[in-house]
C-alpha atoms as a PDB file:
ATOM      1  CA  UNK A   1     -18.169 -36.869  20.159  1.00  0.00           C
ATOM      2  CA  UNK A   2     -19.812 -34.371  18.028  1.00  0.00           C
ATOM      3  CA  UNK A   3     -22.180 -35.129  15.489  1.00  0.00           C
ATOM      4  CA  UNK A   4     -20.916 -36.002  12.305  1.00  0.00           C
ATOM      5  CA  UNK A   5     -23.941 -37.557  10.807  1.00  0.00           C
ATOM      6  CA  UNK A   6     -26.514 -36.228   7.963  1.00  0.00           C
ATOM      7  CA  UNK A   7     -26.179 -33.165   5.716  1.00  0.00           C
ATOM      8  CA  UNK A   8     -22.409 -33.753   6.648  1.00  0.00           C
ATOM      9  CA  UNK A   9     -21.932 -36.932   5.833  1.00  0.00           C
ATOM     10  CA  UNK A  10     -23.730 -36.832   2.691  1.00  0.00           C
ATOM     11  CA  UNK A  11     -21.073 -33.897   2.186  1.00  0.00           C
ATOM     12  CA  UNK A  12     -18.070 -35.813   2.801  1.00  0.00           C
ATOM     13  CA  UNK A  13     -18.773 -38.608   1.343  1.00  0.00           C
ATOM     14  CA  UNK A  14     -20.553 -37.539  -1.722  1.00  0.00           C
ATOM     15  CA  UNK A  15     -17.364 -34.982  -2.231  1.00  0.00           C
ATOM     16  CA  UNK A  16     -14.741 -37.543  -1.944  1.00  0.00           C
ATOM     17  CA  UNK A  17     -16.118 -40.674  -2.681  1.00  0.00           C
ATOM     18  CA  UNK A  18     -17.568 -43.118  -5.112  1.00  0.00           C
ATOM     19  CA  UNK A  19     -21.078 -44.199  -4.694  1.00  0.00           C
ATOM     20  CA  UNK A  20     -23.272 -46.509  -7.085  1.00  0.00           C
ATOM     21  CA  UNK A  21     -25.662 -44.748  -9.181  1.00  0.00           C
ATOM     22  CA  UNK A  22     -28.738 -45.348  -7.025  1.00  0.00           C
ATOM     23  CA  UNK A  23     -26.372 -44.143  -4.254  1.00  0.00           C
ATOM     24  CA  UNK A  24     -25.766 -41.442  -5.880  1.00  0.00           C
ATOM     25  CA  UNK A  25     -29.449 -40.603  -6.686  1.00  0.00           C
ATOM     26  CA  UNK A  26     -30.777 -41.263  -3.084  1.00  0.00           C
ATOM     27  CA  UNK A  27     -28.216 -39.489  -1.489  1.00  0.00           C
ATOM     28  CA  UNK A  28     -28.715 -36.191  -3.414  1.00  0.00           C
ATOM     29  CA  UNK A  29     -32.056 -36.023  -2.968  1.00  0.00           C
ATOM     30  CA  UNK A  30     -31.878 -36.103   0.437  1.00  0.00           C
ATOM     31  CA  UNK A  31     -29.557 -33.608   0.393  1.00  0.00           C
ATOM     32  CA  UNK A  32     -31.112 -31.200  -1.757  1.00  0.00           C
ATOM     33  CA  UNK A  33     -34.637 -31.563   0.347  1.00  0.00           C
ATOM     34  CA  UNK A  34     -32.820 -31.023   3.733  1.00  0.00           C
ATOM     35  CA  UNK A  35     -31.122 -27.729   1.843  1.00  0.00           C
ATOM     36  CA  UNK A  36     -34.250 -26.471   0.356  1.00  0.00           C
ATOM     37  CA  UNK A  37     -35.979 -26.836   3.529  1.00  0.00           C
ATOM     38  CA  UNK A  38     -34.016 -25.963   6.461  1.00  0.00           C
ATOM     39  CA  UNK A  39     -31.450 -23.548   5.020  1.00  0.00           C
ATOM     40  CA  UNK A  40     -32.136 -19.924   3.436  1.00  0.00           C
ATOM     41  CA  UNK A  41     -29.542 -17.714   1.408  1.00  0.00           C
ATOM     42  CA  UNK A  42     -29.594 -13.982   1.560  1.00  0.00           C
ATOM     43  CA  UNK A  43     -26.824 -13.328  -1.182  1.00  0.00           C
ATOM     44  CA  UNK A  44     -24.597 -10.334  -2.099  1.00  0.00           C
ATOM     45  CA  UNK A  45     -24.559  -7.948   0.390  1.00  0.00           C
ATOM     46  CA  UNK A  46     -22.358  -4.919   0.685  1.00  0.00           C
ATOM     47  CA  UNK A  47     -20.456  -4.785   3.620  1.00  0.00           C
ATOM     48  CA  UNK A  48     -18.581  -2.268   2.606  1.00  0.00           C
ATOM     49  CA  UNK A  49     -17.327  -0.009  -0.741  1.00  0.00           C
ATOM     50  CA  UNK A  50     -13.357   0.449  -1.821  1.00  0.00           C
ATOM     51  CA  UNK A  51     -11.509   1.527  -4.491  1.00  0.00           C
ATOM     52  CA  UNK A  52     -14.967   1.947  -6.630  1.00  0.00           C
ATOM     53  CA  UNK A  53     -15.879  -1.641  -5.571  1.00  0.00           C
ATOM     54  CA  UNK A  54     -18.671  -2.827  -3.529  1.00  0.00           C
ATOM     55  CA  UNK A  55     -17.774  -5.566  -1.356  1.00  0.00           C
ATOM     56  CA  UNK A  56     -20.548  -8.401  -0.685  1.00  0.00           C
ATOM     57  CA  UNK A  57     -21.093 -10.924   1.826  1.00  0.00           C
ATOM     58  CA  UNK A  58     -23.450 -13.637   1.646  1.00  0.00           C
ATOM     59  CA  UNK A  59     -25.539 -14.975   4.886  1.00  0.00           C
ATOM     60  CA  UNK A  60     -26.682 -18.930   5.047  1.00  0.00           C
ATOM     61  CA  UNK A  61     -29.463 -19.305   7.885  1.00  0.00           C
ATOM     62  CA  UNK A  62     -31.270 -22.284   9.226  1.00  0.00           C
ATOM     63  CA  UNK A  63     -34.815 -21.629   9.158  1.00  0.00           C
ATOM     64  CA  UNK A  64     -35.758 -23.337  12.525  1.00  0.00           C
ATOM     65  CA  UNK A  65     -33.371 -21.562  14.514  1.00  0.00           C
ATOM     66  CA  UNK A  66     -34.333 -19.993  17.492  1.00  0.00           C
ATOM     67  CA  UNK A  67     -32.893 -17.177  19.094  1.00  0.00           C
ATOM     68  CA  UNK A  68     -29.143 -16.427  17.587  1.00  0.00           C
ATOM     69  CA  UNK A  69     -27.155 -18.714  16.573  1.00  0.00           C
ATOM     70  CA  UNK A  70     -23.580 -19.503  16.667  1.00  0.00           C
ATOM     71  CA  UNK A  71     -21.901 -17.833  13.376  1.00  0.00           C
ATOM     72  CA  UNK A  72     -19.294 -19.187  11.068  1.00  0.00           C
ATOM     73  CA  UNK A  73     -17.217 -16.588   9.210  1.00  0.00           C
ATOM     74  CA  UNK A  74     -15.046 -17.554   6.076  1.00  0.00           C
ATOM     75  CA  UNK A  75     -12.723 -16.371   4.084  1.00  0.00           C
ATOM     76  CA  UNK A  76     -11.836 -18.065   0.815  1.00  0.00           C
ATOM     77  CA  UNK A  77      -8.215 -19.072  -0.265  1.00  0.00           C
ATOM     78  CA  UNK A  78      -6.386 -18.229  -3.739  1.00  0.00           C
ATOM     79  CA  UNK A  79      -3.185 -16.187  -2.392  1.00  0.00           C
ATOM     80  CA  UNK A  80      -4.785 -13.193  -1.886  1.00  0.00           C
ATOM     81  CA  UNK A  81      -4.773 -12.705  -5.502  1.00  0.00           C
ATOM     82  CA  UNK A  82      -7.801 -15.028  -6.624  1.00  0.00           C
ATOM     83  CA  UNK A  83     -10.534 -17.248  -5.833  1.00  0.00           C
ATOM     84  CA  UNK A  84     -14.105 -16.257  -5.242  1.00  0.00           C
ATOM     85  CA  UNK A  85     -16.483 -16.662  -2.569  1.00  0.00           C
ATOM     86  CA  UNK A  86     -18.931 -18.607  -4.667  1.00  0.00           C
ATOM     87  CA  UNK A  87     -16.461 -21.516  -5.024  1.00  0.00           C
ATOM     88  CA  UNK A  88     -16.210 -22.448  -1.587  1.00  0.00           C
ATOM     89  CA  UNK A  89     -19.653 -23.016  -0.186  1.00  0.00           C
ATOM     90  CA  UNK A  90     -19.316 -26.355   0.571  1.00  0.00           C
ATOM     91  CA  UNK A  91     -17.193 -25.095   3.143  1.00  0.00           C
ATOM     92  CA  UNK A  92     -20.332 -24.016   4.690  1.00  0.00           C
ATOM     93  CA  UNK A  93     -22.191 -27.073   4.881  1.00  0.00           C
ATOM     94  CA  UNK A  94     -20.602 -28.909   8.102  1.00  0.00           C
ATOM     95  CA  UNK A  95     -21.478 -25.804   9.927  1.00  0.00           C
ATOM     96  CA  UNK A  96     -24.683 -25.353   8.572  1.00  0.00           C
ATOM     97  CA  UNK A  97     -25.859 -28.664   9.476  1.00  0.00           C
ATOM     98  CA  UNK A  98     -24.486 -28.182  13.637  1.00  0.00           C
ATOM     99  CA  UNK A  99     -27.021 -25.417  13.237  1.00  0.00           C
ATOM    100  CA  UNK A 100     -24.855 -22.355  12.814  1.00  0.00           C
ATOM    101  CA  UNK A 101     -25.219 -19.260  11.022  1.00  0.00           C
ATOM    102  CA  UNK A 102     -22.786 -18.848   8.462  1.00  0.00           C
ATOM    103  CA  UNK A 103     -21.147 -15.269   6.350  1.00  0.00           C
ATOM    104  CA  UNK A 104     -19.093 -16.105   3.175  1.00  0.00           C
ATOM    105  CA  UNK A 105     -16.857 -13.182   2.801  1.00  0.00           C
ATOM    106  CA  UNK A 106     -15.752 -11.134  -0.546  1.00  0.00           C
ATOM    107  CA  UNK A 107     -12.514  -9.216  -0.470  1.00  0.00           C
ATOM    108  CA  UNK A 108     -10.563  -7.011  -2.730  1.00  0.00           C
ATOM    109  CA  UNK A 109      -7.884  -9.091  -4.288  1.00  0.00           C
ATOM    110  CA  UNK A 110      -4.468  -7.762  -5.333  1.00  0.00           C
ATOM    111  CA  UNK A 111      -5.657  -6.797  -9.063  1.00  0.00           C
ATOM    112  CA  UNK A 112      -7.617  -4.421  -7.016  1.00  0.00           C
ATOM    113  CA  UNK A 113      -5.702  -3.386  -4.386  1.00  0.00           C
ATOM    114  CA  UNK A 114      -2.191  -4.962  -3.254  1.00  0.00           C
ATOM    115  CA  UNK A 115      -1.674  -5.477   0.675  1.00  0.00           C
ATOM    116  CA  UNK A 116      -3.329  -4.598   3.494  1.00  0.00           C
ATOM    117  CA  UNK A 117      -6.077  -4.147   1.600  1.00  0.00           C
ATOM    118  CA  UNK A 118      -7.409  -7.490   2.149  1.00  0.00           C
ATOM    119  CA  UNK A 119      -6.767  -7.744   5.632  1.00  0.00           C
ATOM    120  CA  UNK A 120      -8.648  -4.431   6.390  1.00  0.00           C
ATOM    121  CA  UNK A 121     -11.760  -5.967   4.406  1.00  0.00           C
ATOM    122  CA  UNK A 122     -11.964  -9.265   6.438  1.00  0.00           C
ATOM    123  CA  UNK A 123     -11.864  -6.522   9.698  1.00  0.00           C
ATOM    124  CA  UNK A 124     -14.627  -4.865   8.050  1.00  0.00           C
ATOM    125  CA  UNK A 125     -16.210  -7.890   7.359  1.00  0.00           C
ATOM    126  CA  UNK A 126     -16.509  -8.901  10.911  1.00  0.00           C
ATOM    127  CA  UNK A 127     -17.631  -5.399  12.092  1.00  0.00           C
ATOM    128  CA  UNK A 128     -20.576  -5.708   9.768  1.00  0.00           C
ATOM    129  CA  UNK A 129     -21.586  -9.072  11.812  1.00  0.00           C
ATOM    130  CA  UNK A 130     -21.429  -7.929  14.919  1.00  0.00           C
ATOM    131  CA  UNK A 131     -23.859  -4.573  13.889  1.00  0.00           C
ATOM    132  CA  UNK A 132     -26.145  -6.457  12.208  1.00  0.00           C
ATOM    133  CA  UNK A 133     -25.994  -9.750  14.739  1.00  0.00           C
ATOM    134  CA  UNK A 134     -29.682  -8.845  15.810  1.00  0.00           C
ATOM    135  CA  UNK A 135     -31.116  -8.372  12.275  1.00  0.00           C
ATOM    136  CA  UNK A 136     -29.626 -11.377  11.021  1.00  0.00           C
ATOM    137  CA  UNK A 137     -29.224 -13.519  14.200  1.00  0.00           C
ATOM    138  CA  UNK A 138     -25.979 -13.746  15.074  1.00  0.00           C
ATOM    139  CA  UNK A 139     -25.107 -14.380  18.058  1.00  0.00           C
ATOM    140  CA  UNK A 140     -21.919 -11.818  18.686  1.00  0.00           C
ATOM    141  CA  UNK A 141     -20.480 -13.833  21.524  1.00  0.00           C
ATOM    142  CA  UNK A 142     -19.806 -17.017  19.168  1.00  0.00           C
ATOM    143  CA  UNK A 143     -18.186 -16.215  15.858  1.00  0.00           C
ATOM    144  CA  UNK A 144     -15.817 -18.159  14.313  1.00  0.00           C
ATOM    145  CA  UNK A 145     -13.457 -17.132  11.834  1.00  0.00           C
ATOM    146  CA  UNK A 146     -12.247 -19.605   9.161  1.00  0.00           C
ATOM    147  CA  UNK A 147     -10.063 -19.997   6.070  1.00  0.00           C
ATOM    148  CA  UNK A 148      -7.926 -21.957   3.951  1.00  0.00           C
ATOM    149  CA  UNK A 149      -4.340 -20.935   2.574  1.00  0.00           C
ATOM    150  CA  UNK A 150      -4.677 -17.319   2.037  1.00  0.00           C
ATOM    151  CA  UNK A 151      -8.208 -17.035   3.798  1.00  0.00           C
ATOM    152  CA  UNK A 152      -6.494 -18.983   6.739  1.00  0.00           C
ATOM    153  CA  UNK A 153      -3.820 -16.060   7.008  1.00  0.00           C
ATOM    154  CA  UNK A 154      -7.186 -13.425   6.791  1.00  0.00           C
ATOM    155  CA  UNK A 155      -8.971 -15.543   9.646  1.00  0.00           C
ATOM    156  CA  UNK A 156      -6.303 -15.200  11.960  1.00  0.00           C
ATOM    157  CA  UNK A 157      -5.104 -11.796  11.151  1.00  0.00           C
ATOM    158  CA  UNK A 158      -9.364 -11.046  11.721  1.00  0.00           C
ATOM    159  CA  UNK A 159      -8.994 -12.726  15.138  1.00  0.00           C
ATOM    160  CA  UNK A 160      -5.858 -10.954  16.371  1.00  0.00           C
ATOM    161  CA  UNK A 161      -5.348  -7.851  15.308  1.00  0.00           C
ATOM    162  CA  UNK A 162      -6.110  -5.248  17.538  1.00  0.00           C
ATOM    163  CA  UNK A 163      -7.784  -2.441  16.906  1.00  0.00           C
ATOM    164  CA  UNK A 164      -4.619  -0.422  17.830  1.00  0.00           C
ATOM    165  CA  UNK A 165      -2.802  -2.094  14.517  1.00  0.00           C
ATOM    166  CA  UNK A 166      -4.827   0.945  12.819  1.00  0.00           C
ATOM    167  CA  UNK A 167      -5.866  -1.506   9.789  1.00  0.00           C
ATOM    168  CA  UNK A 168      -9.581  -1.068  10.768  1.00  0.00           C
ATOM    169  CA  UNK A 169      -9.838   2.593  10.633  1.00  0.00           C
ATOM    170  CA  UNK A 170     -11.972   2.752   7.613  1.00  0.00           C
ATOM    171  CA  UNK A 171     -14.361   0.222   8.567  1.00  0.00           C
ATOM    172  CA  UNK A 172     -18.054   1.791   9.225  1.00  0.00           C
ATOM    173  CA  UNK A 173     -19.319   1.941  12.789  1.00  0.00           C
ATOM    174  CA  UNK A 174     -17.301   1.813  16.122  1.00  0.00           C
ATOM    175  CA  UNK A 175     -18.090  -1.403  17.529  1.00  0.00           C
ATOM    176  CA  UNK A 176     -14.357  -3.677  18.625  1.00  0.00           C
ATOM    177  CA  UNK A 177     -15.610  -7.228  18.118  1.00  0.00           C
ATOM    178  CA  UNK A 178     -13.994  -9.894  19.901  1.00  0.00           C
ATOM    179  CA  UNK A 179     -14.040 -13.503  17.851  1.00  0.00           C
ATOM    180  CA  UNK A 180     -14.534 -16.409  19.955  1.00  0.00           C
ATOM    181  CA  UNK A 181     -12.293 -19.032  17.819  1.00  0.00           C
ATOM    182  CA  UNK A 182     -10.012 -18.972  14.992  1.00  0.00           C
ATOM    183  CA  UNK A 183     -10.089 -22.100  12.449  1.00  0.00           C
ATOM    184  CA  UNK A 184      -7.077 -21.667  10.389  1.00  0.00           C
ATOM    185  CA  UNK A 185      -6.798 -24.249   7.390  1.00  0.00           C
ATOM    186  CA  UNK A 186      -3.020 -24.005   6.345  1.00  0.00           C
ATOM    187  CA  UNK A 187      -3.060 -20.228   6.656  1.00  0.00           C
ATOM    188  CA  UNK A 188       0.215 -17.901   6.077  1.00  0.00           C
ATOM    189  CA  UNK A 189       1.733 -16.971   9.214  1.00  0.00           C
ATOM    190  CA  UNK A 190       5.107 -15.341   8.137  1.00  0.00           C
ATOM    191  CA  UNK A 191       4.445 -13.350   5.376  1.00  0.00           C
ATOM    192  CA  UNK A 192       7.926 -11.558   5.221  1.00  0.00           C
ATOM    193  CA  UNK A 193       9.344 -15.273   4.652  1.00  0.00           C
ATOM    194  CA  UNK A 194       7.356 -15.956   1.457  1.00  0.00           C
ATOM    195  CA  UNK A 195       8.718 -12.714  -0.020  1.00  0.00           C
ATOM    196  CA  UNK A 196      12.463 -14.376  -1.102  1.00  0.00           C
ATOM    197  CA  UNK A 197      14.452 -17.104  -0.112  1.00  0.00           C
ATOM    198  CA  UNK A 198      14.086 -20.756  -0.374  1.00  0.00           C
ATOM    199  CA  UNK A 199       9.725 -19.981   0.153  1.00  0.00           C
ATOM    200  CA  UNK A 200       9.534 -17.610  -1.879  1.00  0.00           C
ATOM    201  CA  UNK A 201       5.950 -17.512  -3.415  1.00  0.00           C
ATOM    202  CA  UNK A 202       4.877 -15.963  -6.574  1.00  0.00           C
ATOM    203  CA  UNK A 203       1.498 -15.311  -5.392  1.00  0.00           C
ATOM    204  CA  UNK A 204       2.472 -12.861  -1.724  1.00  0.00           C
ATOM    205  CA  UNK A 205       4.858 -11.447  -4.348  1.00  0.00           C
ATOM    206  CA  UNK A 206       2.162 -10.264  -6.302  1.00  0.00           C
ATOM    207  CA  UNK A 207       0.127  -9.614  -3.824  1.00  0.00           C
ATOM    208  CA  UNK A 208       3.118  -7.239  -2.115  1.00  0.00           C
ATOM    209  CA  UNK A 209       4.009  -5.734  -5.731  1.00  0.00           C
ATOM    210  CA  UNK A 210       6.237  -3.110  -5.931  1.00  0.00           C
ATOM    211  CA  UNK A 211       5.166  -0.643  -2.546  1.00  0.00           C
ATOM    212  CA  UNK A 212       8.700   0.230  -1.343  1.00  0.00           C
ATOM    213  CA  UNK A 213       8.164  -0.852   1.729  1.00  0.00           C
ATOM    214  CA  UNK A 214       7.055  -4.517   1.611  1.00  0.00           C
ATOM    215  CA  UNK A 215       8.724  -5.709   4.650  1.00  0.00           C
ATOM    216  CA  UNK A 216       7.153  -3.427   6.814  1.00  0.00           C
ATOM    217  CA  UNK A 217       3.562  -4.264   5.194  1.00  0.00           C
ATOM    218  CA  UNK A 218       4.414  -7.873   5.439  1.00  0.00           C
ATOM    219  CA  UNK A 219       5.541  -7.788   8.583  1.00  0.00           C
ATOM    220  CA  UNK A 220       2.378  -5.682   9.843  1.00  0.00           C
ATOM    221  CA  UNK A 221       0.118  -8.157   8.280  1.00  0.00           C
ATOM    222  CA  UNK A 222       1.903 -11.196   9.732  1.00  0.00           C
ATOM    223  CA  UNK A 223      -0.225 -13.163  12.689  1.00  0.00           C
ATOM    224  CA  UNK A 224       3.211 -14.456  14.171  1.00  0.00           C
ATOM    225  CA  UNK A 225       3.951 -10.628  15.262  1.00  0.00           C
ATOM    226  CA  UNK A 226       0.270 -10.617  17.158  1.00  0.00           C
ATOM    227  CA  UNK A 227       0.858 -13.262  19.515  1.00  0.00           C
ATOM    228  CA  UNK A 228       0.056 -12.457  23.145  1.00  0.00           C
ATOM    229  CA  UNK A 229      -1.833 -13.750  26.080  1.00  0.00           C
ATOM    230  CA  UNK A 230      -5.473 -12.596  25.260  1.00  0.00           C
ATOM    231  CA  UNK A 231      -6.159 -14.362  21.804  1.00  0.00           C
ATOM    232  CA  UNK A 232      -9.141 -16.751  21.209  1.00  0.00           C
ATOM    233  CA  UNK A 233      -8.544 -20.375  20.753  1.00  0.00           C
ATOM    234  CA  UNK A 234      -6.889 -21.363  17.395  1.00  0.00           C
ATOM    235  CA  UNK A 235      -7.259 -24.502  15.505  1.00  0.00           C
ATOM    236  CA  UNK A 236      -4.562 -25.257  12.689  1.00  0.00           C
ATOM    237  CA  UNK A 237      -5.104 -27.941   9.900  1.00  0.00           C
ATOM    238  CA  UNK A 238      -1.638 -28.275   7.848  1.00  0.00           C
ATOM    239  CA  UNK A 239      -0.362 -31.159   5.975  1.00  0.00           C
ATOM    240  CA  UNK A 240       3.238 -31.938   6.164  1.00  0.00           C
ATOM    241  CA  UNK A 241       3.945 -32.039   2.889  1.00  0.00           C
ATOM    242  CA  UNK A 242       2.092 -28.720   1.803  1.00  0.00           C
ATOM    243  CA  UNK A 243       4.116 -27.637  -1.147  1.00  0.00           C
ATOM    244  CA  UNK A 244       2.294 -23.920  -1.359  1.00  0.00           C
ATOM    245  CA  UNK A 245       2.202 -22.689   2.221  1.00  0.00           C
ATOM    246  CA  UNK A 246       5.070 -24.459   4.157  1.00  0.00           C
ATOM    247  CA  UNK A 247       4.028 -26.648   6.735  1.00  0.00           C
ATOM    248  CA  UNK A 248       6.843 -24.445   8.858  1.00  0.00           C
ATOM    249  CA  UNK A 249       4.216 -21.582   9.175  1.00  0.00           C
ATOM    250  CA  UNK A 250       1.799 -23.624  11.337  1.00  0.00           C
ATOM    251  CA  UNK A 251       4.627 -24.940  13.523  1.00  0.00           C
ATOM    252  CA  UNK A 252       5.642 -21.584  14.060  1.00  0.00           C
ATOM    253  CA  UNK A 253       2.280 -20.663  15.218  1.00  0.00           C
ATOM    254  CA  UNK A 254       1.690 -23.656  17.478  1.00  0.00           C
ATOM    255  CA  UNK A 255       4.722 -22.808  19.698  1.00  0.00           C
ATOM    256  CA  UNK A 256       4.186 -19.622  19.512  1.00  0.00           C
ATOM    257  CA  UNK A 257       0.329 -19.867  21.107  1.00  0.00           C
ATOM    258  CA  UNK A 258       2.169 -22.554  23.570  1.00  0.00           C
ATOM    259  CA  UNK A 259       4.343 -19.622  25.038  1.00  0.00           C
ATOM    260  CA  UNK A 260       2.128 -17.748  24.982  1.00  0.00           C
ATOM    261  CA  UNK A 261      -0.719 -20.001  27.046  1.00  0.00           C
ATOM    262  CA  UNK A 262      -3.308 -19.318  24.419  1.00  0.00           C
ATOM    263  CA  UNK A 263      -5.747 -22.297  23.715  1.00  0.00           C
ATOM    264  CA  UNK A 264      -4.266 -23.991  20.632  1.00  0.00           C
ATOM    265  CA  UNK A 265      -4.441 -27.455  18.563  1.00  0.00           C
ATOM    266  CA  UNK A 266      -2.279 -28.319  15.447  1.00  0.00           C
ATOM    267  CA  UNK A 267      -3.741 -31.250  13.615  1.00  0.00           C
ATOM    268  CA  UNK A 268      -1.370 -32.723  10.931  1.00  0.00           C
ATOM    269  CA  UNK A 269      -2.411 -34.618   8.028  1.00  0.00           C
ATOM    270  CA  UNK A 270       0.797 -37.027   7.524  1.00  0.00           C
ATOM    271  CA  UNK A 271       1.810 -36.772   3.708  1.00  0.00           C
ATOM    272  CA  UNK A 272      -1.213 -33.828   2.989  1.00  0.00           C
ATOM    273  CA  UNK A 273      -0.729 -31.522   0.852  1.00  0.00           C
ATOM    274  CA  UNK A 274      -2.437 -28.285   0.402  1.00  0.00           C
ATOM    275  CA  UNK A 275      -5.763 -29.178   0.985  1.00  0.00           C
ATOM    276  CA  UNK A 276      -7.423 -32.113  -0.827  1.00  0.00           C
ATOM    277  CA  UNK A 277      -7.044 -34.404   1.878  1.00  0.00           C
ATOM    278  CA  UNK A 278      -8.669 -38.306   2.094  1.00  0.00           C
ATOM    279  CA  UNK A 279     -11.875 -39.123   3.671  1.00  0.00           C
ATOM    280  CA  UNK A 280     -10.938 -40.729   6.472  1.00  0.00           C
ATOM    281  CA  UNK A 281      -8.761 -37.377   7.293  1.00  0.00           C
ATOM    282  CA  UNK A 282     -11.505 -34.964   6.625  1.00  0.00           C
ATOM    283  CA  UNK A 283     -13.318 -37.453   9.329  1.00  0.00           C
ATOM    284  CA  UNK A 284     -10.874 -37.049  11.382  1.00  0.00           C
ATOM    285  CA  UNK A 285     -10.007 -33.518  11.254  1.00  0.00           C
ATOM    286  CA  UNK A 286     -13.764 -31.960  11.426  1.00  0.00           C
ATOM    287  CA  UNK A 287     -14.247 -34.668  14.552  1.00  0.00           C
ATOM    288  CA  UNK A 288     -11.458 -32.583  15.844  1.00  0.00           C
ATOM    289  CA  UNK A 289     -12.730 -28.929  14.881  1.00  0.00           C
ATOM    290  CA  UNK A 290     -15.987 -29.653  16.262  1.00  0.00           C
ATOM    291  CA  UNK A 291     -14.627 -31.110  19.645  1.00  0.00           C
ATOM    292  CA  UNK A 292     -12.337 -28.307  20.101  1.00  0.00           C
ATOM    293  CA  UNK A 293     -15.308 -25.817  19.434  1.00  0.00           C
ATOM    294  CA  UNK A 294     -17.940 -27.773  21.792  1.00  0.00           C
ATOM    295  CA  UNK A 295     -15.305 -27.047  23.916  1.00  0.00           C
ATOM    296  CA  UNK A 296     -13.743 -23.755  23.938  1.00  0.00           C
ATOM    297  CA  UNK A 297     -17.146 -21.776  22.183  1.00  0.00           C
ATOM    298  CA  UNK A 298     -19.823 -23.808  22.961  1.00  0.00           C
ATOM    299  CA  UNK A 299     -19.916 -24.480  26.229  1.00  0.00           C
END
């Protein structure tokens, strides 16, 4: 059972519960010594520059490490069309404490650039780990790619698109990195189906805007079409009742990877929406994650 103790469960339960007020006091102290002390930040670094914009990345590093260290990748949610990166790292934090490296990852949104663009950013993203695993210590052969909603959709379009897709031509450097897992948190997987119809979603529309061919872009940009027999293990978090991303998507997915023989888990939160689920469920679904990555990265 992995360990789900400490600067975690200070997380969890100081996120989503109620304490007293010395609770409360004892409890963040704690947490903010064991940050100060074990954790560094090396913020805002450019990965890469498009459309006049520099693109950062921010690393999170445990100080005691030794040699490099398993490395969690993330890429925040908002529908490809907002959020930030600086809003979502408490999404760090469970990985942190397990002793990972971490990379929060900046991306051009649509007000910037409509689709791919995103997609080729999170490539480029990941190329920039893997040439700069030794500076940073990374350890190239163990990085996981993660998101929720939209970021969920760029973490597994990261972890299986091939390098024949063409959408990491303008990435610097040659290297073809390989992920070791994909943890999708109610990602996009049919992009096309969010375009019209009964799903239709305001934010891929915007995100799509008016480029002629739409289809085709959504279509190329879609992880259902990349399904084959040599993808890394995939994790899916989805609540039934998700009224944003349809629960549908990570359905699709799951058989999808079963035909397919890939490695693959679909954990359900009964009645969850999109995100925001209970306690006991967040519990239960990073007891999950971190079994499924004790045993499919680090073994």
């Amino acid at each position: 059972m992995p360990k789900l103790v400490g600067l975690f469960s200070v997380f969890i339960f100081g996120f989503y519960c109620t304490f007293s007020a010395n609770a409360q006091l004892s409890n963040a102290a704690a947490w903010a010594s064991t940050v100060q002390n074990d954790f560094r930040v090396i913020p805002d670094i450019t990965y890469r520059q498009a459309n006049g914009v520099e693109l950062k990345i921010d690393v999170y590093q445990s100080r005691n490490g030794e040699g490099p260290a398993p490395t969690f990748i993330y890429y925040h949610g908002g529908g490809w069309v907002g959020g930030n990166k600086e809003a979502n790292v408490l999404r760090l934090l469970p990985y942190l404490e397990q002793g990972w490296a971490a990379v929060n990852v900046q991306y051009r949104l649509g007000n910037v650039s409509l689709a791919p663009a995103a997609v080729e950013d999170s490539l480029c993203a990941l190329r920039w780990v893997v040439r700069n695993a030794e500076q940073y210590g990374f350890d190239p052969e163990k990085l996981v790619v993660s998101g929720n909603s939209a970021g969920g959709h760029l973490a597994l379009t990261t972890g299986m698109i091939p390098s024949e897709a063409g959408l990491d031509r303008q990435c610097l450097g040659s290297e073809t990195p390989d992920v070791a897992a994909i943890v999708n948190w109610y990602g996009i997987t049919d992009v096309g189906d969010l375009l019209s119809g009964v799903n239709e979603k305001s934010y891929a529309v915007r995100w799509l805007g008016s480029q002629p061919n739409i289809y085709e872009i959504a279509d190329r940009v879609s992880p259902l079409k990349y399904i084959r027999s040599d993808l890394p293990p995939i994790i899916t978090i989805h609540g039934d009742a998700d009224p944003i991303v349809p629960y549908d998507h990570a359905v699709q997915l799951h058989r999808g990877l079963d035909q397919a023989e890939i490695v693959n888990q679909l954990v359900t939160v009964p009645n969850g929406l999109h995100g925001g689920f209970p306690t006991d469920e967040m519990l239960r679904i990073y007891g999950s994650i971190f079994s499924f990555l004790d045993d499919n990265v680090l073994q």
